[in-house]
N, C-alpha and C. Protein backbone atom coordinates (compact mmCIF):
# COMPACT_ATOMS: atom_id res chain seq x y z
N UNK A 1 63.30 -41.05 118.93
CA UNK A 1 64.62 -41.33 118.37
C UNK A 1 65.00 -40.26 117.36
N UNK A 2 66.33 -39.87 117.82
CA UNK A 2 66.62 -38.71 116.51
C UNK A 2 67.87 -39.43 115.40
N UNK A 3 67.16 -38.97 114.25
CA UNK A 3 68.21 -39.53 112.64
C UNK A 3 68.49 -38.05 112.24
N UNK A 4 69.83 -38.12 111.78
CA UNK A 4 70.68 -37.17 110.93
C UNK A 4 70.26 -37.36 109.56
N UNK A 5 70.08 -36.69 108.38
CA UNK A 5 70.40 -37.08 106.92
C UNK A 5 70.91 -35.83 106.32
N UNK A 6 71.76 -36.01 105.08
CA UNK A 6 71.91 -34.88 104.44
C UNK A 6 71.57 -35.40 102.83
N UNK A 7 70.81 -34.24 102.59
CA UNK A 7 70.24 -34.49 101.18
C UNK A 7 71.23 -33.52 100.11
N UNK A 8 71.68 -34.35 99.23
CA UNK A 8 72.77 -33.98 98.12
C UNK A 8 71.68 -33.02 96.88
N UNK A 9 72.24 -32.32 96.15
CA UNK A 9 71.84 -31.35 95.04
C UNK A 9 71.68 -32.24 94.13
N UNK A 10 71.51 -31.58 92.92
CA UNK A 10 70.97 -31.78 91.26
C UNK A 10 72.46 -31.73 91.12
N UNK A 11 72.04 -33.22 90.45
CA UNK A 11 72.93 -34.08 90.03
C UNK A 11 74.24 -34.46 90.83
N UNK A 12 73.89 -34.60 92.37
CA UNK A 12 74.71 -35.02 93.29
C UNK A 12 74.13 -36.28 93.46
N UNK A 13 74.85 -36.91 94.82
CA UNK A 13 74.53 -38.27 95.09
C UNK A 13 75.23 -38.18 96.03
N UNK A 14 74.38 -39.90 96.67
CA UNK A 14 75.46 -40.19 98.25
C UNK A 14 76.88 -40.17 98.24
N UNK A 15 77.31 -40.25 96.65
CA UNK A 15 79.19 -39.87 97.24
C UNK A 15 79.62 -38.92 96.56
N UNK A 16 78.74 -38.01 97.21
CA UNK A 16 79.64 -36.35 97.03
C UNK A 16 80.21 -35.75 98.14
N UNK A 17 81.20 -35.29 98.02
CA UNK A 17 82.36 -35.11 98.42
C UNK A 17 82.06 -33.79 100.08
N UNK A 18 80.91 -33.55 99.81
CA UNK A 18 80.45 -33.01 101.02
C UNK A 18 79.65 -33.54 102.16
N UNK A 19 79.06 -34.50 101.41
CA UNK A 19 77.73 -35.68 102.29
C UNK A 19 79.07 -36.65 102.85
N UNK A 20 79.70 -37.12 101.95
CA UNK A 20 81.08 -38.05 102.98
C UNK A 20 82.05 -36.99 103.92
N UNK A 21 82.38 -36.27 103.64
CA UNK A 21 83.32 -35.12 104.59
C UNK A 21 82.17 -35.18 105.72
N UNK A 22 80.94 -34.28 105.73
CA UNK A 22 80.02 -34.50 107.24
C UNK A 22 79.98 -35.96 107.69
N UNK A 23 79.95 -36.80 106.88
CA UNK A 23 79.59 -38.29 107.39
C UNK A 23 80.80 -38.51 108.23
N UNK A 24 82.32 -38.09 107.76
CA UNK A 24 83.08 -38.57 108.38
C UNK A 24 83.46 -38.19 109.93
N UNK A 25 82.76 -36.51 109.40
CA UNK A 25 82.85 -35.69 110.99
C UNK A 25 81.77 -36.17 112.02
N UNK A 26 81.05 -36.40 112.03
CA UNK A 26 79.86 -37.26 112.52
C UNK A 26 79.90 -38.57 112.94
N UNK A 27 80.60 -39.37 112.25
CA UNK A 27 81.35 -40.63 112.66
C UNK A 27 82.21 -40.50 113.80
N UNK A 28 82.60 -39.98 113.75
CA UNK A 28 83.64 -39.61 114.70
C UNK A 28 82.88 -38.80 116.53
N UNK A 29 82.23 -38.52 115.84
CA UNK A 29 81.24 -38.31 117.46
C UNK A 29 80.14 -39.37 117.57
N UNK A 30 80.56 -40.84 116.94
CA UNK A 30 79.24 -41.47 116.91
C UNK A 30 78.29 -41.37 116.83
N UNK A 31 77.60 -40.59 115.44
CA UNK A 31 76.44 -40.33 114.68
C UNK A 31 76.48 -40.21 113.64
N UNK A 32 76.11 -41.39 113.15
CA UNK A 32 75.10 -41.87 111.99
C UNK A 32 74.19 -41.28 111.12
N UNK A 33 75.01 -40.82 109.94
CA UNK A 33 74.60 -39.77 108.89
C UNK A 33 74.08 -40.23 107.48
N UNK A 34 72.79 -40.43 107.57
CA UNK A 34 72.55 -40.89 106.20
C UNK A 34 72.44 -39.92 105.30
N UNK A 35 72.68 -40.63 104.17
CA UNK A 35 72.69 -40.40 102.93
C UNK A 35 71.83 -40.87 101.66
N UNK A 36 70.48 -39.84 101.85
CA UNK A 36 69.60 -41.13 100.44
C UNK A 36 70.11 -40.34 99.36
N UNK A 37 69.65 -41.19 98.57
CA UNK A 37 69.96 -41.19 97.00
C UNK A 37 68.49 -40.58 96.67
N UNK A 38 68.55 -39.03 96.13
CA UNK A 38 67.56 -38.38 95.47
C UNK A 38 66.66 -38.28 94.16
N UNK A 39 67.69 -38.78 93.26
CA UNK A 39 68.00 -39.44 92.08
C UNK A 39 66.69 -40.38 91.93
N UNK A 40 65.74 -39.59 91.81
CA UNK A 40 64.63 -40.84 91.73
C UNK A 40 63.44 -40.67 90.52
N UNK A 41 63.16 -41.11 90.05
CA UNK A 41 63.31 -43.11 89.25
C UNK A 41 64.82 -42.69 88.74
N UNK A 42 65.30 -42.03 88.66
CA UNK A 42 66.65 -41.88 87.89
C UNK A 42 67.19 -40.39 88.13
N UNK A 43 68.24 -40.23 87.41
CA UNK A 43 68.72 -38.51 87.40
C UNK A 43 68.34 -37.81 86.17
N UNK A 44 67.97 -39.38 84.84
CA UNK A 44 67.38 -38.44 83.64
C UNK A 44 65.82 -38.18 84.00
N UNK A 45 65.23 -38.95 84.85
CA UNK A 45 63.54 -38.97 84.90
C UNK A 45 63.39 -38.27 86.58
N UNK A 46 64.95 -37.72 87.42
CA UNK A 46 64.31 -36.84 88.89
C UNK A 46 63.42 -35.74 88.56
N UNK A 47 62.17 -36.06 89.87
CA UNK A 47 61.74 -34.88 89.30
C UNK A 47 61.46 -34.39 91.36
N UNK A 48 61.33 -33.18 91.84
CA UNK A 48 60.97 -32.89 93.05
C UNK A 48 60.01 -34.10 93.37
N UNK A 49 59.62 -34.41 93.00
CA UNK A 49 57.98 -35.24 93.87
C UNK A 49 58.84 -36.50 94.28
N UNK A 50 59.57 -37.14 93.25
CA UNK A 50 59.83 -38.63 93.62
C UNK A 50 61.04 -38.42 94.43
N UNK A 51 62.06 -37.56 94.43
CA UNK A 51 63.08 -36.96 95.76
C UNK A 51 62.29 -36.82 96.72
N UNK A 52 61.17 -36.23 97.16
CA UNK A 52 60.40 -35.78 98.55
C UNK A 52 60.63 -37.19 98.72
N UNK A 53 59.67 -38.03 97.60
CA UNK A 53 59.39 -39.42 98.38
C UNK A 53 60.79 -40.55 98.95
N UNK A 54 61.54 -40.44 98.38
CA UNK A 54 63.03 -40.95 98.68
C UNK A 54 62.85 -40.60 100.27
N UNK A 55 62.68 -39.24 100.52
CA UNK A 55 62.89 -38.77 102.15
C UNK A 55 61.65 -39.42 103.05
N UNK A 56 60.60 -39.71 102.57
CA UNK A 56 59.38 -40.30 103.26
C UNK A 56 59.81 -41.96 102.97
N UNK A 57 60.67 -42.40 102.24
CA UNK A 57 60.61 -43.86 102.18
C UNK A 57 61.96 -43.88 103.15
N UNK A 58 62.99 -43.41 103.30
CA UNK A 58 63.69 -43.47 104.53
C UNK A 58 63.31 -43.19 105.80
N UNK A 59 62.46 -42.15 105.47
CA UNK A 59 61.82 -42.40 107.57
C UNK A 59 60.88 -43.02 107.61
N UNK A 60 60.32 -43.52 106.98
CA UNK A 60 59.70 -44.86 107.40
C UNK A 60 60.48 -46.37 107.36
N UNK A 61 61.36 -46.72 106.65
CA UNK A 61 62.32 -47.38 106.84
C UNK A 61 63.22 -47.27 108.42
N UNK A 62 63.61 -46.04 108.68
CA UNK A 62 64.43 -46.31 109.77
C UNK A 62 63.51 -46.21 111.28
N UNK A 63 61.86 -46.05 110.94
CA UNK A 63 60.73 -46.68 112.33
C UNK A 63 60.55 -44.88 112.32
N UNK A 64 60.65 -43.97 111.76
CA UNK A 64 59.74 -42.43 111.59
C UNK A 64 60.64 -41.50 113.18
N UNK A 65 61.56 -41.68 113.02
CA UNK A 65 62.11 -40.52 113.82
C UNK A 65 62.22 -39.29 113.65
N UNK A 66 62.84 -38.64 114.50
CA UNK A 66 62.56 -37.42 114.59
C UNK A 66 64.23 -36.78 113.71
N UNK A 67 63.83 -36.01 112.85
CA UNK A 67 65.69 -35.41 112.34
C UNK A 67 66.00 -34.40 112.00
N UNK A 68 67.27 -34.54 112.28
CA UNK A 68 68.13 -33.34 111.59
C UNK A 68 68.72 -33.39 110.65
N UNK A 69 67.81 -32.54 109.35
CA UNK A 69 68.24 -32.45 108.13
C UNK A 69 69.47 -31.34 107.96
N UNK A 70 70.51 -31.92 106.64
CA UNK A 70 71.23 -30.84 106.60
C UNK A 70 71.11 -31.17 104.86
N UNK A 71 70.90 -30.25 104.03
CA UNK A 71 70.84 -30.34 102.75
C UNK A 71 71.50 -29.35 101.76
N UNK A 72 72.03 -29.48 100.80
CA UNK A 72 72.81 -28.72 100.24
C UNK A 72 72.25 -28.84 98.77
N UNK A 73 72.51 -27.02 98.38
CA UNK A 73 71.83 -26.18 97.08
C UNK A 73 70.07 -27.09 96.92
N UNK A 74 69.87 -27.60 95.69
CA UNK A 74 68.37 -28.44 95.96
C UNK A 74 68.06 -29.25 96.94
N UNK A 75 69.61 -30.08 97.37
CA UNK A 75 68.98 -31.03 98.78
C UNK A 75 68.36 -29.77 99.69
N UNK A 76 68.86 -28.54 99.84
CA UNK A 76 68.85 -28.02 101.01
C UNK A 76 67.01 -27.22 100.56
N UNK A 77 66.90 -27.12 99.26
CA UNK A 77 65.60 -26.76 99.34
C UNK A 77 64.44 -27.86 99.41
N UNK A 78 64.40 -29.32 98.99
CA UNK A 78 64.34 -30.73 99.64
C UNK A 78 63.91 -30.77 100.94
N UNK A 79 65.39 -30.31 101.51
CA UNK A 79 64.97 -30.29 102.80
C UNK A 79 63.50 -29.78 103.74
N UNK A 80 63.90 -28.09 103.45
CA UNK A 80 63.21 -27.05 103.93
C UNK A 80 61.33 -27.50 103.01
N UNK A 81 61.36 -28.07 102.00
CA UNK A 81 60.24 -29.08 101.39
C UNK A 81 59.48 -29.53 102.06
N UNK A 82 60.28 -30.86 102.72
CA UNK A 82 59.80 -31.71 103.71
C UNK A 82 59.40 -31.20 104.88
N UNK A 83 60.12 -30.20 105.05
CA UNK A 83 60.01 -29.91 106.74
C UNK A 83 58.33 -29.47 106.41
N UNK A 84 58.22 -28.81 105.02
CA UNK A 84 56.84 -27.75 105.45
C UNK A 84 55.65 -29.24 105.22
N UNK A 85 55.98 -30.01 104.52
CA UNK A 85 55.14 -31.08 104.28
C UNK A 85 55.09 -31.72 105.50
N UNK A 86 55.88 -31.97 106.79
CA UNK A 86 56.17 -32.72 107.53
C UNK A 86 56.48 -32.14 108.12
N UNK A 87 56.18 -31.75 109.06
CA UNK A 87 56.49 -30.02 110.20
C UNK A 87 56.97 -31.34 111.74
N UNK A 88 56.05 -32.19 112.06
CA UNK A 88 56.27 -33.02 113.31
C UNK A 88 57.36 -33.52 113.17
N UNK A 89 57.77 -33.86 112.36
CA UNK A 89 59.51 -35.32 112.52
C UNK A 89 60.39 -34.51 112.19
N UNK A 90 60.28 -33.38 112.19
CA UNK A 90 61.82 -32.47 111.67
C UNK A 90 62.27 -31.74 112.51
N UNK A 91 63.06 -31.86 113.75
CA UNK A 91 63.28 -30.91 114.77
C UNK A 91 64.53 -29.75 114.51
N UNK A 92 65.91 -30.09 113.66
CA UNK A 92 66.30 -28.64 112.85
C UNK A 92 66.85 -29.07 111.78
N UNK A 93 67.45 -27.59 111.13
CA UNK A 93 67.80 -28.30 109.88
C UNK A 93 69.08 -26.95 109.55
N UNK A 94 70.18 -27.40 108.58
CA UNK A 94 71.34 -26.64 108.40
C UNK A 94 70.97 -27.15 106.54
N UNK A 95 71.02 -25.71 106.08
CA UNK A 95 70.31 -24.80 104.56
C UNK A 95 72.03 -24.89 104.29
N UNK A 96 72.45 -25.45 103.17
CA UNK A 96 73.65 -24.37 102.43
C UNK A 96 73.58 -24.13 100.78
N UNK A 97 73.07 -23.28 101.02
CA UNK A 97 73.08 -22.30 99.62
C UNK A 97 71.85 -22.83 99.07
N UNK A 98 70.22 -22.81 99.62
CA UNK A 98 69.58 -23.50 99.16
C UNK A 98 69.10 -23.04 98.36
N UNK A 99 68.82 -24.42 97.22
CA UNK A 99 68.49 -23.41 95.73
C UNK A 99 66.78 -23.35 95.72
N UNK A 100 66.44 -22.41 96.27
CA UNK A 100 64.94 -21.83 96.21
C UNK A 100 64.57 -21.19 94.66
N UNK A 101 63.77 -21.40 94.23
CA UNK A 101 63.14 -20.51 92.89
C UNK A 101 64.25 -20.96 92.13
N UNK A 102 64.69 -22.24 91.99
CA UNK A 102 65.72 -23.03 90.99
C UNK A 102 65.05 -22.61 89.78
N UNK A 103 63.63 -23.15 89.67
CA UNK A 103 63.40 -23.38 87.56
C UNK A 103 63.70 -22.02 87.53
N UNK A 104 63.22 -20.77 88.20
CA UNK A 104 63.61 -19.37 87.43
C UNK A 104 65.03 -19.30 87.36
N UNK A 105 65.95 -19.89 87.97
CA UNK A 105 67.14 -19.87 87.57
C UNK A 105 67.84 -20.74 86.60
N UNK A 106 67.27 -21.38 86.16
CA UNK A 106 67.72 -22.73 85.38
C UNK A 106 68.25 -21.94 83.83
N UNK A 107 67.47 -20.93 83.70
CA UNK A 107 67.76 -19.89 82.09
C UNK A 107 69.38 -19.58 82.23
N UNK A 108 69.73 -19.09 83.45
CA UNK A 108 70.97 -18.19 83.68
C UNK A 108 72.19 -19.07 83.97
N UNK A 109 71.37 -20.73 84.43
CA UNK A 109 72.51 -21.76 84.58
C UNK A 109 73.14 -22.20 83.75
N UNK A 110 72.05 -22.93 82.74
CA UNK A 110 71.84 -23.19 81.15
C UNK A 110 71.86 -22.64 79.92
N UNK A 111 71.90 -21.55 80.28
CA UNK A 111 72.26 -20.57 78.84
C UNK A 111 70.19 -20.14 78.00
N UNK A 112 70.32 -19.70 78.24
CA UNK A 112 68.70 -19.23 77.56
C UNK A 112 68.80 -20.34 76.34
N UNK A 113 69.62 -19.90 75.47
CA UNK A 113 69.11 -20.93 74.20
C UNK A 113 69.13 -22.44 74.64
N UNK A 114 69.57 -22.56 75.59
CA UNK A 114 69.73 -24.33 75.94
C UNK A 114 68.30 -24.82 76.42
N UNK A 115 68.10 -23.96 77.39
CA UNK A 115 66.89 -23.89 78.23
C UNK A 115 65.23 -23.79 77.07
N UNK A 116 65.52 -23.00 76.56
CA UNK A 116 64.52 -23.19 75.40
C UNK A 116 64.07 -24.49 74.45
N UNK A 117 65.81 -24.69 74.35
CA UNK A 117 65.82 -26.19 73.06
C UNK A 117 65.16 -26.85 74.33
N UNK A 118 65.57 -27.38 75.75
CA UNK A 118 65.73 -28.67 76.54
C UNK A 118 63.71 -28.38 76.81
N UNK A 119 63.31 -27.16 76.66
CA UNK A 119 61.83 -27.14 76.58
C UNK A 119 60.98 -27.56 75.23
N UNK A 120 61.60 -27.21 74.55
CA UNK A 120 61.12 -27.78 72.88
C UNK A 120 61.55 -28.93 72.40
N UNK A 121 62.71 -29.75 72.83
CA UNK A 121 62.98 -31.18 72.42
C UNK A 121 62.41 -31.91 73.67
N UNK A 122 62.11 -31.51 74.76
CA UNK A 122 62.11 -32.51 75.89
C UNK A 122 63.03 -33.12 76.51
N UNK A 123 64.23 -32.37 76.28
CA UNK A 123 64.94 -33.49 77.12
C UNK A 123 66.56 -32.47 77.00
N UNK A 124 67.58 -32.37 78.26
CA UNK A 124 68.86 -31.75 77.79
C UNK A 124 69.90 -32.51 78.29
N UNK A 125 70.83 -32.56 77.36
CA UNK A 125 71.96 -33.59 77.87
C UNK A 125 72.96 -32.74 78.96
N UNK A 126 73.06 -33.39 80.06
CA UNK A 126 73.46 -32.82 81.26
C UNK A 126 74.52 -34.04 82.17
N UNK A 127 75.40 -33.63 82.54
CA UNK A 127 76.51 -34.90 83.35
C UNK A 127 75.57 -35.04 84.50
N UNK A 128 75.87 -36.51 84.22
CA UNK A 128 75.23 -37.10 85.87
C UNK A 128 76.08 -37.16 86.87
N UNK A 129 75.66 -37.40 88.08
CA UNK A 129 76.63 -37.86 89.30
C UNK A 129 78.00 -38.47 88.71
N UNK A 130 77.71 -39.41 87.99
CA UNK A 130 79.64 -40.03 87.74
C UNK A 130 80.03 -38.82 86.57
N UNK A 131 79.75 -37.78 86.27
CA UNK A 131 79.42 -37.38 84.83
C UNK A 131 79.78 -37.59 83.59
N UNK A 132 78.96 -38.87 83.50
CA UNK A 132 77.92 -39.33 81.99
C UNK A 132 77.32 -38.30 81.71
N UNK A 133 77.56 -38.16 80.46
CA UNK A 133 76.39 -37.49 79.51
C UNK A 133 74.91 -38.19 79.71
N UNK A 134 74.03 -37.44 80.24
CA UNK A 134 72.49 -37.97 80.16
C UNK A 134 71.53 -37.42 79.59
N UNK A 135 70.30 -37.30 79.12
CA UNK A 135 69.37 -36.64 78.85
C UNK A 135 68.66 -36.65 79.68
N UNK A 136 68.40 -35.35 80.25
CA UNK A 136 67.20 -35.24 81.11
C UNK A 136 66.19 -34.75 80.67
N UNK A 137 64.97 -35.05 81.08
CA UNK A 137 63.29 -34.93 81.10
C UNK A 137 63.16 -33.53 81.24
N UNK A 138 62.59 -33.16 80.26
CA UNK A 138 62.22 -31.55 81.08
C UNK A 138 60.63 -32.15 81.97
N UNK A 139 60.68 -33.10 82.47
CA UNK A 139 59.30 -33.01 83.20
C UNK A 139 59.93 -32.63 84.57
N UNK A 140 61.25 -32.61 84.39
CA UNK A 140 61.96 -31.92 86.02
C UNK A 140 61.29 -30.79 86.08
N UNK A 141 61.59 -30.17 85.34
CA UNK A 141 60.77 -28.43 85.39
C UNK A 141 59.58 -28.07 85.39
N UNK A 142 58.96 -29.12 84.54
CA UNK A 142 57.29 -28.84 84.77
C UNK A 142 56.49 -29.33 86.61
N UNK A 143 57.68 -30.19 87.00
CA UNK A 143 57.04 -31.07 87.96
C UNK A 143 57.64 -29.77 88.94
N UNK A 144 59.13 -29.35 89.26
CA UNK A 144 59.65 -28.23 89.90
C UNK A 144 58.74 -27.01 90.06
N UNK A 145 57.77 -26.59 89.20
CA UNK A 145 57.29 -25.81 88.83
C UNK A 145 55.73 -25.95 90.30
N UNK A 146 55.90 -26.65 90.17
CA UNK A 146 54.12 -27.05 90.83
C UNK A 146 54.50 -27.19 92.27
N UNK A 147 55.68 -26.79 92.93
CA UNK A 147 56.45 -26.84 94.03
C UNK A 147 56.29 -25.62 94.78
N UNK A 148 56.20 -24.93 95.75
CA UNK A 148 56.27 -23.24 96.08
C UNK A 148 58.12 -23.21 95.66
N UNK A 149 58.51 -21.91 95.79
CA UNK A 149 59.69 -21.37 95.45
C UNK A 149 59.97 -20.94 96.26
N UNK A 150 59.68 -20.80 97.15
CA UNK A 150 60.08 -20.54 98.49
C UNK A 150 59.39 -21.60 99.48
N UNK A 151 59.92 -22.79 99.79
CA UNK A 151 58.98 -23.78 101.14
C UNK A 151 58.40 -22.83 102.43
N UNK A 152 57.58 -22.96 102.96
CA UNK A 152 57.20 -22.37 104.29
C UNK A 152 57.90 -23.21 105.63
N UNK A 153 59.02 -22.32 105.70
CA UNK A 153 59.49 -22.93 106.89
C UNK A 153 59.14 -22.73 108.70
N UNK A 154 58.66 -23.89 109.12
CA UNK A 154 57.81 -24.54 109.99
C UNK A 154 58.78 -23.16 111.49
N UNK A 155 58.06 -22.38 112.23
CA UNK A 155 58.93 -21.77 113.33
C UNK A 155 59.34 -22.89 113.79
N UNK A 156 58.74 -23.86 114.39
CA UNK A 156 59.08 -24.61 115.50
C UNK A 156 60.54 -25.44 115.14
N UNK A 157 61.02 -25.22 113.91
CA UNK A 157 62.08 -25.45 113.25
C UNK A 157 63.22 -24.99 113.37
N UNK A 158 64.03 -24.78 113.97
CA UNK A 158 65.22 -23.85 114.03
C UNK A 158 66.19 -24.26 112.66
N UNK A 159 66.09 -23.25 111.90
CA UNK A 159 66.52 -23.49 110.84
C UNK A 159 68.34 -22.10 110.48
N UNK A 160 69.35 -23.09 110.31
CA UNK A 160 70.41 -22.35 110.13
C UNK A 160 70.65 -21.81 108.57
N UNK A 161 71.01 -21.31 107.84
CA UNK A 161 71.38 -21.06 106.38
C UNK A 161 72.82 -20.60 106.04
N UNK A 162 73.62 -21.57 105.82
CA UNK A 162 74.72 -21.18 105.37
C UNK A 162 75.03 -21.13 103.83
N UNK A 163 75.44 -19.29 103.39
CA UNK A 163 75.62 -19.48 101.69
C UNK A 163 77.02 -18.15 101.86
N UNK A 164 76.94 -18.81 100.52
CA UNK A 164 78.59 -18.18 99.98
C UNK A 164 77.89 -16.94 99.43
N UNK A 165 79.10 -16.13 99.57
CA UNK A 165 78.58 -14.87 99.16
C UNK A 165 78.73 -14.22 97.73
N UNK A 166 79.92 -15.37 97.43
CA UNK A 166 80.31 -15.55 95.74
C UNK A 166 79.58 -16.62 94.91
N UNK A 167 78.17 -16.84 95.44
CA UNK A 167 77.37 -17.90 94.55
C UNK A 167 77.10 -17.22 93.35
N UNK A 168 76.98 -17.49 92.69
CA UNK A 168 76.69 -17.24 91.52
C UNK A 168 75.64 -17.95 90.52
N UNK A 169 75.55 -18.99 91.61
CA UNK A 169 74.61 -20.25 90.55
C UNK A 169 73.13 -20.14 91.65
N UNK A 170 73.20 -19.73 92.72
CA UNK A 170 72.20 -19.49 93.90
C UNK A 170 72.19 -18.06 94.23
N UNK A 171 72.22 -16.91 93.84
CA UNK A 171 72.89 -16.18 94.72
C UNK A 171 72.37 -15.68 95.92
N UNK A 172 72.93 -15.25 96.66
CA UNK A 172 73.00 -14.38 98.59
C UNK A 172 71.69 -14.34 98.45
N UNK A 173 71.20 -12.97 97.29
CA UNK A 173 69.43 -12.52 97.74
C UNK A 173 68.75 -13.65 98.04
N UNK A 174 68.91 -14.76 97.02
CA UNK A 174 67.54 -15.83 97.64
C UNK A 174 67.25 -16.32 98.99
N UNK A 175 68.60 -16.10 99.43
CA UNK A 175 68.68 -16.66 100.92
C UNK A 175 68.43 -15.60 102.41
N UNK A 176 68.86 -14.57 101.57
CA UNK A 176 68.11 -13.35 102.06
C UNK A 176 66.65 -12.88 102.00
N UNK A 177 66.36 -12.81 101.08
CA UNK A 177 64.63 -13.32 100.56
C UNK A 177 64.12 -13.95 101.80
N UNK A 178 64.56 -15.61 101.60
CA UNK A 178 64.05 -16.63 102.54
C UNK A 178 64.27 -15.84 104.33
N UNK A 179 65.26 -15.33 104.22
CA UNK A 179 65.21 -15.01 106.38
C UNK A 179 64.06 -13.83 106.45
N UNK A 180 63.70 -12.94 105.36
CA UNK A 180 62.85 -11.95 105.34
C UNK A 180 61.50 -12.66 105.79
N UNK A 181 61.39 -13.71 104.91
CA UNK A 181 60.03 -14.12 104.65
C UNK A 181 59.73 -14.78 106.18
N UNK A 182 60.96 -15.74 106.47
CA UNK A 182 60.80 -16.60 107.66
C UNK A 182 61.85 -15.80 108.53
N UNK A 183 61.54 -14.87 109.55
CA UNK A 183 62.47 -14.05 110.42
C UNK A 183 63.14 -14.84 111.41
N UNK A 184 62.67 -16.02 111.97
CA UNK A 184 63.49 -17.15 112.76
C UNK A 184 64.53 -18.01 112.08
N UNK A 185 64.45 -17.75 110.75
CA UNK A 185 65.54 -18.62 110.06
C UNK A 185 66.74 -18.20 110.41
N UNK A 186 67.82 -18.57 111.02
CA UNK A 186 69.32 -17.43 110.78
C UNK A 186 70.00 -17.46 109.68
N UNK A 187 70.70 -16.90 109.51
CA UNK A 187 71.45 -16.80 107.86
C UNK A 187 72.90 -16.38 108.27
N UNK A 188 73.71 -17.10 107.70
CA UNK A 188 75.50 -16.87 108.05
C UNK A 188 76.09 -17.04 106.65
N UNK A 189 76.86 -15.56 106.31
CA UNK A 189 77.47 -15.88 105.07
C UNK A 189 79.07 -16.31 105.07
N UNK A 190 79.52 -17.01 104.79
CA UNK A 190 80.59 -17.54 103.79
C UNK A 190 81.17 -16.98 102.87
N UNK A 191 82.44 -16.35 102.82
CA UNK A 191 83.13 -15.95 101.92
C UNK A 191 83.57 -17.21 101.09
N UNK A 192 82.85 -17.44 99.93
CA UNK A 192 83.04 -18.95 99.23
C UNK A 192 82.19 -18.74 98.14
N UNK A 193 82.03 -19.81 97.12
CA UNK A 193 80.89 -19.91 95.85
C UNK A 193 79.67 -21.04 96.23
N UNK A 194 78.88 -21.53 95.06
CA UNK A 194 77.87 -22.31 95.52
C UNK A 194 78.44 -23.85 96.26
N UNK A 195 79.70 -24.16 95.95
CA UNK A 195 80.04 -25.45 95.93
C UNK A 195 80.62 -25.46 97.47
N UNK A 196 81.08 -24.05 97.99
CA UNK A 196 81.55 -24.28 99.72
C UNK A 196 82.18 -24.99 99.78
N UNK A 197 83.35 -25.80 99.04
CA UNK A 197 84.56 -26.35 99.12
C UNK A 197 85.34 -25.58 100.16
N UNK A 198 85.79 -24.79 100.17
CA UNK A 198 86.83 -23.80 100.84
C UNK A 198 86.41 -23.53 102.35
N UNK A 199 84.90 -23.78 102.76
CA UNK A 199 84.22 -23.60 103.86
C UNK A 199 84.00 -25.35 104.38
N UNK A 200 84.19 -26.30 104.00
CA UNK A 200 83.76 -27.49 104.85
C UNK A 200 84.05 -27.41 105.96
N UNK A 201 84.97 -26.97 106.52
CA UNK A 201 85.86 -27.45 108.36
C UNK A 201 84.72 -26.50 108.54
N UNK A 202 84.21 -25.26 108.67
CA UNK A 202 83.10 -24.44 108.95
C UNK A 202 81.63 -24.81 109.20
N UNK A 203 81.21 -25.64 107.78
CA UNK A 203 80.22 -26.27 108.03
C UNK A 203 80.28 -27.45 109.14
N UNK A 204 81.22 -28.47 109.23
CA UNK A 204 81.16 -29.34 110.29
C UNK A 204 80.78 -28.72 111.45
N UNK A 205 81.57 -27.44 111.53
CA UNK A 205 81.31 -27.25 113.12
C UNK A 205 79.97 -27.02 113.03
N UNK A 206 79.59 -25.74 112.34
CA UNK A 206 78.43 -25.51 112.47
C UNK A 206 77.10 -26.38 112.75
N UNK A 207 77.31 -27.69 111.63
CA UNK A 207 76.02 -28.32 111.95
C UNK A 207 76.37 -29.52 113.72
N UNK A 208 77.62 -29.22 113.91
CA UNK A 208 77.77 -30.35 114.92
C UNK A 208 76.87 -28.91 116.47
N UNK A 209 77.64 -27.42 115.93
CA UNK A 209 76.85 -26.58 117.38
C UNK A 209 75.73 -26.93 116.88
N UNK A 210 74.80 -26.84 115.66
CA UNK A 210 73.50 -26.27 115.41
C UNK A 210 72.77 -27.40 116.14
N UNK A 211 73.11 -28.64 115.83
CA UNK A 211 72.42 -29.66 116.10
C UNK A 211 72.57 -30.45 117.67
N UNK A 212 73.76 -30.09 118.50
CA UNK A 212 74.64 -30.19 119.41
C UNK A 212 74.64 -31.68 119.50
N UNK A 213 75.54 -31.82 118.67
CA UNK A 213 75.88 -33.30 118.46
C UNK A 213 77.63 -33.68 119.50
């Protein structure tokens, strides 16, 4: 049996505005697009480990099928995560703008002095999904840290990568990096930023050829 999911970014959630746009295109060819909630024990206490497990407590929930992940900025490195942890149940997967080697970028997101304090107080106030002011754990980063920065993506994977070429919060090289490292990955750029607003009708198609839904 094959399941769709798309895994949402840091400090996204199931109703972001890109996980419902695919859901709706997908609906519409009668397929069933989940959406877990990554956010785990919370968005002040997410850390990579308990997101992986979010994705292992849904495929075992829906009887361990076989899927096509599509994940976006951290979902999309999530994704490419799982696949290397879980190479058998993942048959492809559609990358957009995946944020690989995030903690080294977290200085340039956050401002160096922020990034320093949120390491010396433990904790940085950051908008959540509804955006609330929250404090988050820097055990995100210590736990992020113990992650590869680049996942090993599985050949038997056909893996697509769609990124904007105006990211700025991800940029192009990482994703370039990643097709170097893994030469079967394909990579398609987007004239767009990290958020690919301006590219959705693009992505639909794409993951509906990639996946031939």
């Amino acid at each position: 049996r094959i399941a769709v999911a798309y895994l949402h970014g840091f400090a996204g959630s199931p109703k972001s505005l890109k996980g419902l746009t695919l859901k709706a295109s997908l609906h519409a060819r009668k397929v069933q697009l989940e959406l877990p909630d990554l956010n785990k024990p919370s968005f002040a206490n997410f850390t990579y480990t308990e997101a992986l497990q979010a994705m292992t407590q849904l495929h075992e929930a829906r009887g361990k099928p076989q899927w096509l992940l599509i994940g976006s900025s951290l979902g999309g490195y999530l994704a490419a995560r799982w696949a290397m942890l879980h190479p058998e149940t993942v048959k492809r997967m559609v990358l957009l703008c995946p944020a690989c080697s995030f903690p080294s970028r977290l200085p340039d997101i956050f401002g160096a002095a922020a990034f320093a304090k949120w390491q010396e107080k433990g904790k940085l106030m950051l908008p959540d999904p509804t955006g609330a002011a929250t404090e988050v754990h820097w055990k995100f980063v210590e736990d992020a840290k113990r992650h590869p920065a680049f996942p090993s993506l599985p050949a038997e994977c056909p893996t697509l990568v769609l990124h904007g070429t105006r990211d700025d919060i991800i940029p192009l090289q990482s994703s370039l990096q990643l097709q170097q490292m893994f030469p079967h990955v394909q990579l398609r750029t987007l004239d767009d930023d990290h958020a690919l607003t301006a590219s959705q009708d693009k992505i639909n198609a794409a993951v509906i050829d990639w996946f031939d839904l």
